[in-house]
N, C-alpha and C. Protein backbone atom coordinates (compact mmCIF):
# COMPACT_ATOMS: atom_id res chain seq x y z
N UNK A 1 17.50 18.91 -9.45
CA UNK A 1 17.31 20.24 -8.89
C UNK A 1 18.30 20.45 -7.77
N UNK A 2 19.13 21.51 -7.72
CA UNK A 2 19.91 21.58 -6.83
C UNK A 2 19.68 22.33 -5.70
N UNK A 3 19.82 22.23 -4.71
CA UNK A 3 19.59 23.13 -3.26
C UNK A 3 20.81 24.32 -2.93
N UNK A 4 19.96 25.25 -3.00
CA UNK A 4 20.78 26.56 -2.73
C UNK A 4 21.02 26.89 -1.02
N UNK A 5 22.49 26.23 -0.96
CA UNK A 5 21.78 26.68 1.23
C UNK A 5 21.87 28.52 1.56
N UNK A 6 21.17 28.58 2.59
CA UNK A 6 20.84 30.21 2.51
C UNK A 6 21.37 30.08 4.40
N UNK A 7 21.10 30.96 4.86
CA UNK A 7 21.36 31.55 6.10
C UNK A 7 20.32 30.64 7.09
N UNK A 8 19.26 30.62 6.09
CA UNK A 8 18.49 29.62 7.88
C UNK A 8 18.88 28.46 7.74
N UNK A 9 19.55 27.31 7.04
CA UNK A 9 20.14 26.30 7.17
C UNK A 9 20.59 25.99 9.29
N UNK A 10 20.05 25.28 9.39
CA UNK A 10 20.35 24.59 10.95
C UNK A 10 21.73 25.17 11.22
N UNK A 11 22.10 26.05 12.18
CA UNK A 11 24.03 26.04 12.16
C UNK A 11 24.65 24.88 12.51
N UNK A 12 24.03 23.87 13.06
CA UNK A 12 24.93 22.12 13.54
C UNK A 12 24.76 21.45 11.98
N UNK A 13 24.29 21.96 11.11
CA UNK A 13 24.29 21.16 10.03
C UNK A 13 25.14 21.23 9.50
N UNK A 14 25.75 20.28 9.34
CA UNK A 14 27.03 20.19 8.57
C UNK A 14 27.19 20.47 6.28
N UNK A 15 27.17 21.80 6.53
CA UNK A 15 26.91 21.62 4.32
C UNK A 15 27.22 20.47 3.76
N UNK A 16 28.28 20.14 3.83
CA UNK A 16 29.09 18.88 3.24
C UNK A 16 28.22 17.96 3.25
N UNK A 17 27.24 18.12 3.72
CA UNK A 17 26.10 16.35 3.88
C UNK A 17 24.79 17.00 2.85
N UNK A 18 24.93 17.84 2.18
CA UNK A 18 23.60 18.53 1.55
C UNK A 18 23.87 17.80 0.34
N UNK A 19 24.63 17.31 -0.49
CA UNK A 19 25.27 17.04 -1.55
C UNK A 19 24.70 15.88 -1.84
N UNK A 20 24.93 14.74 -0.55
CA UNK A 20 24.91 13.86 -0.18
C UNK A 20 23.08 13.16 0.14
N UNK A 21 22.63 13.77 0.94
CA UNK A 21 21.08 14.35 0.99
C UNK A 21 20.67 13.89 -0.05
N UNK A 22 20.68 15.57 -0.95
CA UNK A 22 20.05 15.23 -2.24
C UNK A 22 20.36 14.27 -3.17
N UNK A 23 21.32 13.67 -3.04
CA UNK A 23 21.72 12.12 -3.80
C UNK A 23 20.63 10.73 -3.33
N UNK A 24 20.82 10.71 -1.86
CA UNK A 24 19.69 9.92 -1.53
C UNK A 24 17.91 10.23 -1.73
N UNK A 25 17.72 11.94 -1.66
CA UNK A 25 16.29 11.72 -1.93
C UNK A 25 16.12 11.22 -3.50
N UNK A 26 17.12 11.91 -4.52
CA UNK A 26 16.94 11.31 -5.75
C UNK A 26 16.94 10.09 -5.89
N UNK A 27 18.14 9.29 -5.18
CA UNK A 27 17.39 7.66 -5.20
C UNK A 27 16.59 7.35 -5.10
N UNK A 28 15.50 7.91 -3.65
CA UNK A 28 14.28 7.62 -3.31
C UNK A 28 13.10 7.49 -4.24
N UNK A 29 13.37 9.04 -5.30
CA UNK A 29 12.61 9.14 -5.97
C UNK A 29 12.73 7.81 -7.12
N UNK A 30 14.24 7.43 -7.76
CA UNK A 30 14.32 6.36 -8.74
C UNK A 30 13.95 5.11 -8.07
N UNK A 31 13.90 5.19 -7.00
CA UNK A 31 12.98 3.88 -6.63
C UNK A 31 11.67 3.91 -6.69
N UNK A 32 10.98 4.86 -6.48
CA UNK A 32 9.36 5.28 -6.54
C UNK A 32 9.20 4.63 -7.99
N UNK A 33 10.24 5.10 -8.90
CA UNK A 33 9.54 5.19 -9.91
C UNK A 33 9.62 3.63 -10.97
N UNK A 34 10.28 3.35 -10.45
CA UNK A 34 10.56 1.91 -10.86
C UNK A 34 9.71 1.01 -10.01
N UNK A 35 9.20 1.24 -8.76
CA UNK A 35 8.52 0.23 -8.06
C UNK A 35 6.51 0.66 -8.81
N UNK A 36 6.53 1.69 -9.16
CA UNK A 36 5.30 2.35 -9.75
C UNK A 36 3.98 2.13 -8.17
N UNK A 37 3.39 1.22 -8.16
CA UNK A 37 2.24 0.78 -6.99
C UNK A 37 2.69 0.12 -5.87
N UNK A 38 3.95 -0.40 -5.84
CA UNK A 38 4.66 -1.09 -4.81
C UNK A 38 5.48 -1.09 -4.12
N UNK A 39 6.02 -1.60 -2.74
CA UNK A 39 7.28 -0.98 -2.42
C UNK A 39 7.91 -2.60 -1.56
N UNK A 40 8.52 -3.08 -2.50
CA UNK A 40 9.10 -4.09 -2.41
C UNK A 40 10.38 -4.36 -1.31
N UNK A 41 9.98 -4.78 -0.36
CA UNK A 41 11.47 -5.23 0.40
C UNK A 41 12.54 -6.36 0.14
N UNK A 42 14.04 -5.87 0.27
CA UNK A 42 15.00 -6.57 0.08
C UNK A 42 14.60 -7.96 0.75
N UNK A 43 14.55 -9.23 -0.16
CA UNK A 43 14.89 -9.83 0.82
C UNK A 43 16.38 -10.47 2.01
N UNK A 44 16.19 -11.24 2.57
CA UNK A 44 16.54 -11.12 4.18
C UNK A 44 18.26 -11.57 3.61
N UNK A 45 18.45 -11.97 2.12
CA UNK A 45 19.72 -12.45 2.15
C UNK A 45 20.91 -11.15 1.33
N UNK A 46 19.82 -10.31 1.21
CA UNK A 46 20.09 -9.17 0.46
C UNK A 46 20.39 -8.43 1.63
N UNK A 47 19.50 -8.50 2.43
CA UNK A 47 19.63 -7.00 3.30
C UNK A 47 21.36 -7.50 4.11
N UNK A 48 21.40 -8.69 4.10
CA UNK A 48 22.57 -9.37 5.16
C UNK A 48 23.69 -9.01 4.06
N UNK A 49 23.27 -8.68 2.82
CA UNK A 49 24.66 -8.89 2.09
C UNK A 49 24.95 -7.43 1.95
N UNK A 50 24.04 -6.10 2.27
CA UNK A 50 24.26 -5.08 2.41
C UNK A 50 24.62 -4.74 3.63
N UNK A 51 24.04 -4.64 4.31
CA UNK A 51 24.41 -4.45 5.83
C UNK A 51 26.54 -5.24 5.76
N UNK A 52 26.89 -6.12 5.06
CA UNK A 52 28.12 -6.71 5.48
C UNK A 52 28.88 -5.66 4.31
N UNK A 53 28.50 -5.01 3.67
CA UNK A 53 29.13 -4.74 2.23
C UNK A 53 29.44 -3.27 2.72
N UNK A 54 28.43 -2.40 3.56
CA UNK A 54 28.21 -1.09 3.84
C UNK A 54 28.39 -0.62 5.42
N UNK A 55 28.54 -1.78 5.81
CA UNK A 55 28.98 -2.11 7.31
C UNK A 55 27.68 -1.39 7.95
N UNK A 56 26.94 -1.77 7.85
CA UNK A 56 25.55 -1.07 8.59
C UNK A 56 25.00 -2.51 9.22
N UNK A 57 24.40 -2.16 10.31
CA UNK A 57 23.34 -2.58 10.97
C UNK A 57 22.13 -3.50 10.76
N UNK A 58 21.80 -5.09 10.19
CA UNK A 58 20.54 -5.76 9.35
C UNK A 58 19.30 -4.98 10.02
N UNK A 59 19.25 -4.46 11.15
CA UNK A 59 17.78 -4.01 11.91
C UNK A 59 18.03 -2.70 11.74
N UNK A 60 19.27 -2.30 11.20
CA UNK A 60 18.56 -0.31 10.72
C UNK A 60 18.32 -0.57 9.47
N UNK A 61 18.68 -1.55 8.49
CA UNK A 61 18.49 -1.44 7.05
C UNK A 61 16.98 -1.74 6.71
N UNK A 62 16.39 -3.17 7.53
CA UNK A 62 15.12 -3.47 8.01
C UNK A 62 14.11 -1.89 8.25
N UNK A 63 14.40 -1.41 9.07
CA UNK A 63 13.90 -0.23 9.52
C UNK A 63 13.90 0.75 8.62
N UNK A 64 14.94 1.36 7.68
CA UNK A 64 14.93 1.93 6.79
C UNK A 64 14.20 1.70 5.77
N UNK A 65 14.13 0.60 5.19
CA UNK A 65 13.45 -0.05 4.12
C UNK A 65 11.73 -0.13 4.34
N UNK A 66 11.58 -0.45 5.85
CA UNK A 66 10.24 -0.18 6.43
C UNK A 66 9.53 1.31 6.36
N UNK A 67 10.54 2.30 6.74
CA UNK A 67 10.12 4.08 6.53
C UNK A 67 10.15 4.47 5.25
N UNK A 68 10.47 3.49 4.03
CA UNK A 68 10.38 4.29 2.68
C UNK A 68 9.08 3.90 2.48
N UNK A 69 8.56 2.80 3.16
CA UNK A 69 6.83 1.98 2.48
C UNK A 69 6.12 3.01 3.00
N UNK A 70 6.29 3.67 3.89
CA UNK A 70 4.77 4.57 4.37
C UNK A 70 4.91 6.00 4.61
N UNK A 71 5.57 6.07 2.86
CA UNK A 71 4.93 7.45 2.30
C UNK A 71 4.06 7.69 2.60
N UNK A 72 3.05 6.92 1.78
CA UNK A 72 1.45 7.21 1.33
C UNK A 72 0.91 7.66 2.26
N UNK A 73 1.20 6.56 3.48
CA UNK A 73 0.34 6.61 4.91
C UNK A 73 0.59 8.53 5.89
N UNK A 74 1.75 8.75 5.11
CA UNK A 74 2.09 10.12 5.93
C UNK A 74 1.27 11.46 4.66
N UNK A 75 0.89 10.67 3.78
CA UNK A 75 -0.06 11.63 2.65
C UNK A 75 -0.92 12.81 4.32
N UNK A 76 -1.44 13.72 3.74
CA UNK A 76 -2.42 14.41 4.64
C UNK A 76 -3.50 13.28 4.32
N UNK A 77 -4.41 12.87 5.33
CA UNK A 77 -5.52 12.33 5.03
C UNK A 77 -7.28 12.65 4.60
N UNK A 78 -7.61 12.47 3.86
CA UNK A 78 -9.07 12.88 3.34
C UNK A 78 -9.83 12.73 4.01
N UNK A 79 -11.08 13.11 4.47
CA UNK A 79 -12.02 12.91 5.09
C UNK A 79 -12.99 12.91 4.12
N UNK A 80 -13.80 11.95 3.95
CA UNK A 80 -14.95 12.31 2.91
C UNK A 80 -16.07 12.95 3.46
N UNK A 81 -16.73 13.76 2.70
CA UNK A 81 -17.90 14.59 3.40
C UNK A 81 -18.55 15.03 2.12
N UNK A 82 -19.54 15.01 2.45
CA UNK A 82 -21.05 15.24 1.35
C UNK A 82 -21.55 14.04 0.86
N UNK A 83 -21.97 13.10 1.72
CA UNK A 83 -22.42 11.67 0.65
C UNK A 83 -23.43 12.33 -0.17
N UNK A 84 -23.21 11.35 -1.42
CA UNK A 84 -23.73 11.51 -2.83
C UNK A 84 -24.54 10.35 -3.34
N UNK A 85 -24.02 9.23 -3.28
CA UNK A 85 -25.11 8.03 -3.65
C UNK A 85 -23.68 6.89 -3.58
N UNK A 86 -24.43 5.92 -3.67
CA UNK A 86 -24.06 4.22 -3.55
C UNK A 86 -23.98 3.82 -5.32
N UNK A 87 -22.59 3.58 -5.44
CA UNK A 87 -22.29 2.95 -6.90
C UNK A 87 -21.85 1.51 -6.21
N UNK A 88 -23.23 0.43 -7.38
CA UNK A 88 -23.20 -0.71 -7.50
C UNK A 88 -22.02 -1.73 -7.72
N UNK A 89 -21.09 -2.33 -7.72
CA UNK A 89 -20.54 -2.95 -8.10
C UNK A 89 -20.51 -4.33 -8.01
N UNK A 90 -20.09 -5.07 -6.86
CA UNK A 90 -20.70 -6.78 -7.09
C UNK A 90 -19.63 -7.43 -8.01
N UNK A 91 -18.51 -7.19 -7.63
CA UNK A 91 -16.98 -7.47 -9.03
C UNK A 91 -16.57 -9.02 -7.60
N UNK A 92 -16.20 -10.20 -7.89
CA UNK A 92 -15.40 -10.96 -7.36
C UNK A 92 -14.43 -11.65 -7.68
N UNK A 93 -13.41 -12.60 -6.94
CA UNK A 93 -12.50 -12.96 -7.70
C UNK A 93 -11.88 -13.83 -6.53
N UNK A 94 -11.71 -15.04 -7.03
CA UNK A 94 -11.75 -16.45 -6.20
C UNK A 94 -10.16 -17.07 -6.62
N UNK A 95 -9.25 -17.15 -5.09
CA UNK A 95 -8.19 -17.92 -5.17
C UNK A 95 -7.78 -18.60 -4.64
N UNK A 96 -7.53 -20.43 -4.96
CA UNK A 96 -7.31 -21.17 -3.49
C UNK A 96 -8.25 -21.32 -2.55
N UNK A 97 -10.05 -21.03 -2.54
CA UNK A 97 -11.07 -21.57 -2.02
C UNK A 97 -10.91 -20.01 -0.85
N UNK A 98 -10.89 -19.29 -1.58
CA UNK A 98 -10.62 -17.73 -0.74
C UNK A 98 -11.52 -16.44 -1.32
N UNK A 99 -12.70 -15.75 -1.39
CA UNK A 99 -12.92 -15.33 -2.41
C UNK A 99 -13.25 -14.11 -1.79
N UNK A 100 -12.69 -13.20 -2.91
CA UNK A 100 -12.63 -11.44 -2.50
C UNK A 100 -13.67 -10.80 -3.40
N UNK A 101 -14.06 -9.90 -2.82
CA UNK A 101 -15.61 -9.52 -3.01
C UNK A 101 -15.72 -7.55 -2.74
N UNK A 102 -15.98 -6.71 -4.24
CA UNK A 102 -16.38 -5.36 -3.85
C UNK A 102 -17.59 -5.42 -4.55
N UNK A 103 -18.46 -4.82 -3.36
CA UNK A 103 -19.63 -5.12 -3.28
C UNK A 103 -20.71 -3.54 -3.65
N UNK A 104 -19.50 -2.59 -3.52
CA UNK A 104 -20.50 -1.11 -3.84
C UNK A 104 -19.34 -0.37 -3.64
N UNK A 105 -19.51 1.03 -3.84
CA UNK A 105 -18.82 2.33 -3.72
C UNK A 105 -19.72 3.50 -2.86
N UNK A 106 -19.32 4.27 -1.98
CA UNK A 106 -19.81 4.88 -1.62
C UNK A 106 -19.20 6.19 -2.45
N UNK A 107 -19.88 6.95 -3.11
CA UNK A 107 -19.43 8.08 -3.66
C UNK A 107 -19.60 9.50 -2.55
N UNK A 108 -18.78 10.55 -2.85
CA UNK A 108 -18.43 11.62 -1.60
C UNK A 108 -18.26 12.57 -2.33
N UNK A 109 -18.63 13.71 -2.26
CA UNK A 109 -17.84 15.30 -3.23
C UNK A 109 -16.37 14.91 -3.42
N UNK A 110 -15.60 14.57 -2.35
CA UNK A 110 -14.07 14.59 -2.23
C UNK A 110 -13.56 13.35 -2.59
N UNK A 111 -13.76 11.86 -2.22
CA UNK A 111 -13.12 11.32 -2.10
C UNK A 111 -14.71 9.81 -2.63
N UNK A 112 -13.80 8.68 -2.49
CA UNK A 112 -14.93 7.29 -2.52
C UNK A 112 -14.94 6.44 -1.35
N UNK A 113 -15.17 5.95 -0.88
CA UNK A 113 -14.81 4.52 -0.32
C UNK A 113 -15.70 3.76 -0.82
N UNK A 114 -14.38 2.11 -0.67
CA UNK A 114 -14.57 1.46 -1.27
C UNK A 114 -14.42 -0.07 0.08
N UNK A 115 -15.22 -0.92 -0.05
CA UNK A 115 -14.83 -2.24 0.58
C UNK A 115 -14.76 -3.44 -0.11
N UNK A 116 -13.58 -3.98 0.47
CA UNK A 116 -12.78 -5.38 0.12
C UNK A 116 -13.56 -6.30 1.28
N UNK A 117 -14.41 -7.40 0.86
CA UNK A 117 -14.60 -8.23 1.56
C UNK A 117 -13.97 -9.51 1.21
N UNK A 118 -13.80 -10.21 2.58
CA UNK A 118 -12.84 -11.73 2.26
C UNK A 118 -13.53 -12.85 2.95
N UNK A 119 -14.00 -13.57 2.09
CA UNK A 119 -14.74 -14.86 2.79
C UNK A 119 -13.71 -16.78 2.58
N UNK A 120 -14.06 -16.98 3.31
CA UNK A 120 -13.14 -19.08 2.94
C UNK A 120 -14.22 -19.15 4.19
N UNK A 121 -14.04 -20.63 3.73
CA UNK A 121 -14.95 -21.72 4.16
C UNK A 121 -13.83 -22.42 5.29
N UNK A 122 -13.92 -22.01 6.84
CA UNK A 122 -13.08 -22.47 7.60
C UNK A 122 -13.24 -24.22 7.51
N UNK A 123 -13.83 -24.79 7.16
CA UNK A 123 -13.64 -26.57 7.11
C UNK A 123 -12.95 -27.05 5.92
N UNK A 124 -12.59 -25.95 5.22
CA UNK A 124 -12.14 -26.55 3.32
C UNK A 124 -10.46 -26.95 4.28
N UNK A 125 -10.04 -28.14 4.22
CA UNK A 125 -8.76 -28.55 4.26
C UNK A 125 -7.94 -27.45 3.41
N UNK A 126 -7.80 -27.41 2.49
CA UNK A 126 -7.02 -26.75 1.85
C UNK A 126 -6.70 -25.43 2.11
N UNK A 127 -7.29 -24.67 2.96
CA UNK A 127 -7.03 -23.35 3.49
C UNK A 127 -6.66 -23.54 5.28
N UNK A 128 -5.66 -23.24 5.34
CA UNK A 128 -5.05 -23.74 6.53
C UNK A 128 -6.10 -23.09 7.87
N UNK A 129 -5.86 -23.85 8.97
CA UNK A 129 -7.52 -23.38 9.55
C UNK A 129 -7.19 -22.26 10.97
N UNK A 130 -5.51 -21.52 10.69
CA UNK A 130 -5.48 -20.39 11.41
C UNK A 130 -5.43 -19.14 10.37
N UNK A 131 -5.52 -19.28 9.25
CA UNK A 131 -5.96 -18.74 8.30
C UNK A 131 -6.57 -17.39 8.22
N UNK A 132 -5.78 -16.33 8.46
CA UNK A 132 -6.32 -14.57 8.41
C UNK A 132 -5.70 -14.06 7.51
N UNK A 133 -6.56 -13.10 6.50
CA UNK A 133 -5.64 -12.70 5.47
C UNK A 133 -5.10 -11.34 5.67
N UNK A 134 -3.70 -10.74 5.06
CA UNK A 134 -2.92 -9.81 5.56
C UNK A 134 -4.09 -8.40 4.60
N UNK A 135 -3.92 -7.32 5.84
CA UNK A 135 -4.40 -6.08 5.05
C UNK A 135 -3.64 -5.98 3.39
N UNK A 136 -4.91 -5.86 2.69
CA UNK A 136 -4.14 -5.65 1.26
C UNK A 136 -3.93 -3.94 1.16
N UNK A 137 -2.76 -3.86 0.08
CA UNK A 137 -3.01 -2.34 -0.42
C UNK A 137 -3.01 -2.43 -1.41
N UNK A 138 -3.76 -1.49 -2.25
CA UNK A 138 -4.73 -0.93 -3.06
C UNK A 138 -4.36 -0.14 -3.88
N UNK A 139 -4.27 -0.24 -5.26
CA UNK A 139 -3.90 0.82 -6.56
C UNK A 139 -4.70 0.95 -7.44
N UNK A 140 -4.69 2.26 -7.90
CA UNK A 140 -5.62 2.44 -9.46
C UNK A 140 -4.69 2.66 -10.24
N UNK A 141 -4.39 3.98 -10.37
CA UNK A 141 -3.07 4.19 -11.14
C UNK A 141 -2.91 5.63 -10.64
N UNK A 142 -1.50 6.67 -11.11
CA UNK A 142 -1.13 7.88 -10.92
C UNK A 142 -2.50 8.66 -10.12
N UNK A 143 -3.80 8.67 -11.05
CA UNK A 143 -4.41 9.50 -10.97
C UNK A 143 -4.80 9.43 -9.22
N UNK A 144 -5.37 8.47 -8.52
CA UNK A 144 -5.99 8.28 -7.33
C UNK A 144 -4.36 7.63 -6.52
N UNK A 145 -4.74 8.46 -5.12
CA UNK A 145 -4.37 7.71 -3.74
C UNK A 145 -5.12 7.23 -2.90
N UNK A 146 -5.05 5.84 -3.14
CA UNK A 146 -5.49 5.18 -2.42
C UNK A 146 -5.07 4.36 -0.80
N UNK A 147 -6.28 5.14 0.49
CA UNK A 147 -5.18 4.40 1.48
C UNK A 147 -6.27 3.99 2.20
N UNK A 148 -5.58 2.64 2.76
CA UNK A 148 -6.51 1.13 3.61
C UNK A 148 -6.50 1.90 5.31
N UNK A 149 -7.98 1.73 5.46
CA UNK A 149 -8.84 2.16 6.54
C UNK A 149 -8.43 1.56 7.79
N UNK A 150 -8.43 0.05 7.18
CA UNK A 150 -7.76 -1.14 8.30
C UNK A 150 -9.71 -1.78 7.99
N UNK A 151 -9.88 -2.76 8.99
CA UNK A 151 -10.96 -3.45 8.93
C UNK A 151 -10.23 -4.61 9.88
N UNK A 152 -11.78 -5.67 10.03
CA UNK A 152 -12.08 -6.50 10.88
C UNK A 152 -12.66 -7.50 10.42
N UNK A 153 -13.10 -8.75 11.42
CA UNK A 153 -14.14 -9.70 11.01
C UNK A 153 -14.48 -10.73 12.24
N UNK A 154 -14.90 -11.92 11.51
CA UNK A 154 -14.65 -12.69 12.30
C UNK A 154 -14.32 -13.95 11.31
N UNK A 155 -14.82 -15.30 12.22
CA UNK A 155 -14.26 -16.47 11.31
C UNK A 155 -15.02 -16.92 9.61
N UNK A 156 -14.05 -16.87 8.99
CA UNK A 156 -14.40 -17.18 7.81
C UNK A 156 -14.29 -16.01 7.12
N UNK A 157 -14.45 -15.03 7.89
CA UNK A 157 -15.00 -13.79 6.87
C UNK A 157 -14.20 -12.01 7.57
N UNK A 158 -13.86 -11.62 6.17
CA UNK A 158 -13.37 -10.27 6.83
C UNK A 158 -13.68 -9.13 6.16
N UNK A 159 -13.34 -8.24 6.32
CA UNK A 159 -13.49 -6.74 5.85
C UNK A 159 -12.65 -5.54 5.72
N UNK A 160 -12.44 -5.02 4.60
CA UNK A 160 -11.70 -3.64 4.99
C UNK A 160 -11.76 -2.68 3.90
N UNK A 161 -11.97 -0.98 4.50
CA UNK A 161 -12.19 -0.29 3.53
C UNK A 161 -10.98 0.76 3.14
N UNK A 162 -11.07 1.40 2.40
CA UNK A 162 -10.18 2.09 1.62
C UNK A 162 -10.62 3.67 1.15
N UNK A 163 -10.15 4.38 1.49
CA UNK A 163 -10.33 5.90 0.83
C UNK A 163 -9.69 6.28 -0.21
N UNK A 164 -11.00 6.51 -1.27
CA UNK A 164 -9.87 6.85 -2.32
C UNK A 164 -10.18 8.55 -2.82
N UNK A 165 -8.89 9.28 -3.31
CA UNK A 165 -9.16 10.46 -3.77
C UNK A 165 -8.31 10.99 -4.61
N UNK A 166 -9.10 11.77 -5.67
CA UNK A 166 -10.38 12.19 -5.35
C UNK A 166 -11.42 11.11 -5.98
N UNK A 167 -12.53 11.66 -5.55
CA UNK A 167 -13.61 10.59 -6.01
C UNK A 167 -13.55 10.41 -7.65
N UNK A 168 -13.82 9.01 -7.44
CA UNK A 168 -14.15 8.18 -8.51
C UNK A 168 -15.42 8.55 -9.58
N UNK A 169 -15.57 8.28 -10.41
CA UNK A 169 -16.18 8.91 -11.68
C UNK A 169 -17.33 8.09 -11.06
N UNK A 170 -18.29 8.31 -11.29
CA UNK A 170 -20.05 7.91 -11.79
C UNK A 170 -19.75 6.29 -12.27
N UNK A 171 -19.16 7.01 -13.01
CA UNK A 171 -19.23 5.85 -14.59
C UNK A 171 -17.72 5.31 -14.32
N UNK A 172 -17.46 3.75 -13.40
CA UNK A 172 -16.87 3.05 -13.24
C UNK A 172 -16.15 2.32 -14.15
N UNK A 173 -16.91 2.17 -15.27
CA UNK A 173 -16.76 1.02 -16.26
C UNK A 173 -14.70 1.20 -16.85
N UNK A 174 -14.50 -0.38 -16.55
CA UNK A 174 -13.12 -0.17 -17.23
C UNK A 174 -11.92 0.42 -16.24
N UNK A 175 -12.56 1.06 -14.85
CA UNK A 175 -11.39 0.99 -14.12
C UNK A 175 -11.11 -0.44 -13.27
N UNK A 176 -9.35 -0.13 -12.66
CA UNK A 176 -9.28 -1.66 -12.03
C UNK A 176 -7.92 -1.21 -11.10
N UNK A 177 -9.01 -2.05 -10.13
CA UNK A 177 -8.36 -2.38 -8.90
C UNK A 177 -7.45 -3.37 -8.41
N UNK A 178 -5.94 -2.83 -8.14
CA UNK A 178 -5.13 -3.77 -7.80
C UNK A 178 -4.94 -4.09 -6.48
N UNK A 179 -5.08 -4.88 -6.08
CA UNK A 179 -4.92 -5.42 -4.27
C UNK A 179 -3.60 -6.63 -4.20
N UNK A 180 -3.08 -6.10 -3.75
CA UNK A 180 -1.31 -6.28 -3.35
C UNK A 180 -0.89 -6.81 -2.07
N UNK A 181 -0.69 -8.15 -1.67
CA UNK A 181 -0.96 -8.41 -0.09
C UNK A 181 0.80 -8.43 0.14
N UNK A 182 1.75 -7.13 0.48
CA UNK A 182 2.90 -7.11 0.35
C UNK A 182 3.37 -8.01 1.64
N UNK A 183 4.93 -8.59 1.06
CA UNK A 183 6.33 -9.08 1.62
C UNK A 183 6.48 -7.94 3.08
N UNK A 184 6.26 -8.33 3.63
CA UNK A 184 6.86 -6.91 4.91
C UNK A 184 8.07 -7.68 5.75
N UNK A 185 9.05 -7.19 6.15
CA UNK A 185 9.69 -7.50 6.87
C UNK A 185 9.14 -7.26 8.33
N UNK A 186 9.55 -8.51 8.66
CA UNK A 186 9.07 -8.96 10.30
C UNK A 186 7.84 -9.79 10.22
N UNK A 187 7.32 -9.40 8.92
CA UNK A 187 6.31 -11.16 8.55
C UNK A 187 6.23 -12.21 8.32
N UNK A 188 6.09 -13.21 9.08
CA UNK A 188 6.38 -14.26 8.43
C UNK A 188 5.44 -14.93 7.20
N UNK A 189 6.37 -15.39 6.39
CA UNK A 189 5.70 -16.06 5.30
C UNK A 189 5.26 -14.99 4.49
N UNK A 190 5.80 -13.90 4.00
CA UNK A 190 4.99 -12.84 3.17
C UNK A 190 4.62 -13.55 1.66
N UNK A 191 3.81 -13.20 1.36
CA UNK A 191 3.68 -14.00 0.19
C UNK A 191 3.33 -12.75 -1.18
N UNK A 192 3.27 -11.76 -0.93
CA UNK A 192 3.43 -10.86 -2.25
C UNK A 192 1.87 -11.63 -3.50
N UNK A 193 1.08 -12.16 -2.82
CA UNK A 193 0.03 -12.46 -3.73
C UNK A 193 -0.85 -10.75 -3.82
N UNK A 194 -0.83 -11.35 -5.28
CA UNK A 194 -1.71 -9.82 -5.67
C UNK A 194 -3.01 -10.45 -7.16
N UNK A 195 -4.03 -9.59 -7.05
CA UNK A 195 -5.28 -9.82 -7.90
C UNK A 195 -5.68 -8.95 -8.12
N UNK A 196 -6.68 -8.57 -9.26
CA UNK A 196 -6.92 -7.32 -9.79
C UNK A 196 -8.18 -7.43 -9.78
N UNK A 197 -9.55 -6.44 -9.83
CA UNK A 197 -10.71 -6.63 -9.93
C UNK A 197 -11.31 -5.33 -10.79
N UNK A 198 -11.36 -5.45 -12.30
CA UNK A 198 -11.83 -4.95 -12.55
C UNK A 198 -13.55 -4.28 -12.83
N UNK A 199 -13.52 -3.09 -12.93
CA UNK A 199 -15.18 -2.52 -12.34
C UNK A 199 -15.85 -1.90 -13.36
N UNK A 200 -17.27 -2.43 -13.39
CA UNK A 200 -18.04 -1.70 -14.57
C UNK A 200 -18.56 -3.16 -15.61
């Protein structure tokens, strides 16, 4: 789609960069669409080999790559209002002595929420014993946006909920939930572990 500039165009804006513009949002978009639920960062030997190739900056490319992940988060946000009833669920799914747990749905006219609980056994050797797990994010597919509330806990055990909209059907059966614990730059150790929990 091409952009027609008209008279209210900024006058410091330079036209010659409109061309240019719309070249990058269309990238933006061929990246959306190839990443589908995810938004994957370069890693750190990539970003060094761009930044040397394009003569840019490793901490603006970092930064850039950081402002394409939180679309979603700049979505307008839902407020749910009209509770409706409590859909059962009780779905878990155990990795590495770590086990993730949705335990119900709150159904809403507008929207659902939903909670991710995370329990380990702080004495199991095998789960290292400073051990907090990273906020996951959350996919169904096209139809729902789904965005993480944030949450809390304490030892052993955590929590966090998620708004999803619009609300979720009655009748659960056969949908599924992807939880995605993304690579972020400036994290250490990202580990990109992801699990699915299907419901119904």
């Amino acid at each position: 789609m091409t952009f027609e500039p008209t008279e209210s165009l900024n006058p410091y804006y330079n036209e010659s960069l409109l061309s240019i513009d719309e070249k990058i949002c269309d990238l933006l978009n061929q990246r959306k669409e190839v990443l589908v639920k995810n938004t994957i960062f370069p890693p750190d030997e990539v970003i060094s080999r761009l930044a040397n190739e394009y003569d840019l900056q490793e901490e603006y490319l970092q930064s850039l790559f950081t402002t394409m992940a939180m679309e979603a988060s700049l979505k307008p946000m839902v407020v749910p209002i009209e509770f409706k009833k409590y859909v059962p669920v009780l779905k878990t799914y155990e990795n590495q002595g770590v086990l993730y747990t949705v335990t119900y749905i709150r159904q809403y006219s507008n929207a659902s929420v939903l909670y991710l609980h995370i329990d380990w056994e702080e004495r199991n050797e095998a789960i290292e014993s400073n051990y907090y797990p990273d906020i996951f994010d959350m996919f169904i597919d096209d139809t729902y946006i789904c965005r993480s509330e944030g949450g809390g806990g304490t030892t052993g055990h955590t929590s966090y909920s998620y708004i999803i909209s619009p609300a979720l059907p009655d009748d659960i059966t056969g949908i599924e939930l992807i939880f995605t614990e993304p690579g972020r730059p400036f994290k250490e150790n990202p580990t990109g572990f992801e699990f699915t929990i299907k419901l119904g």
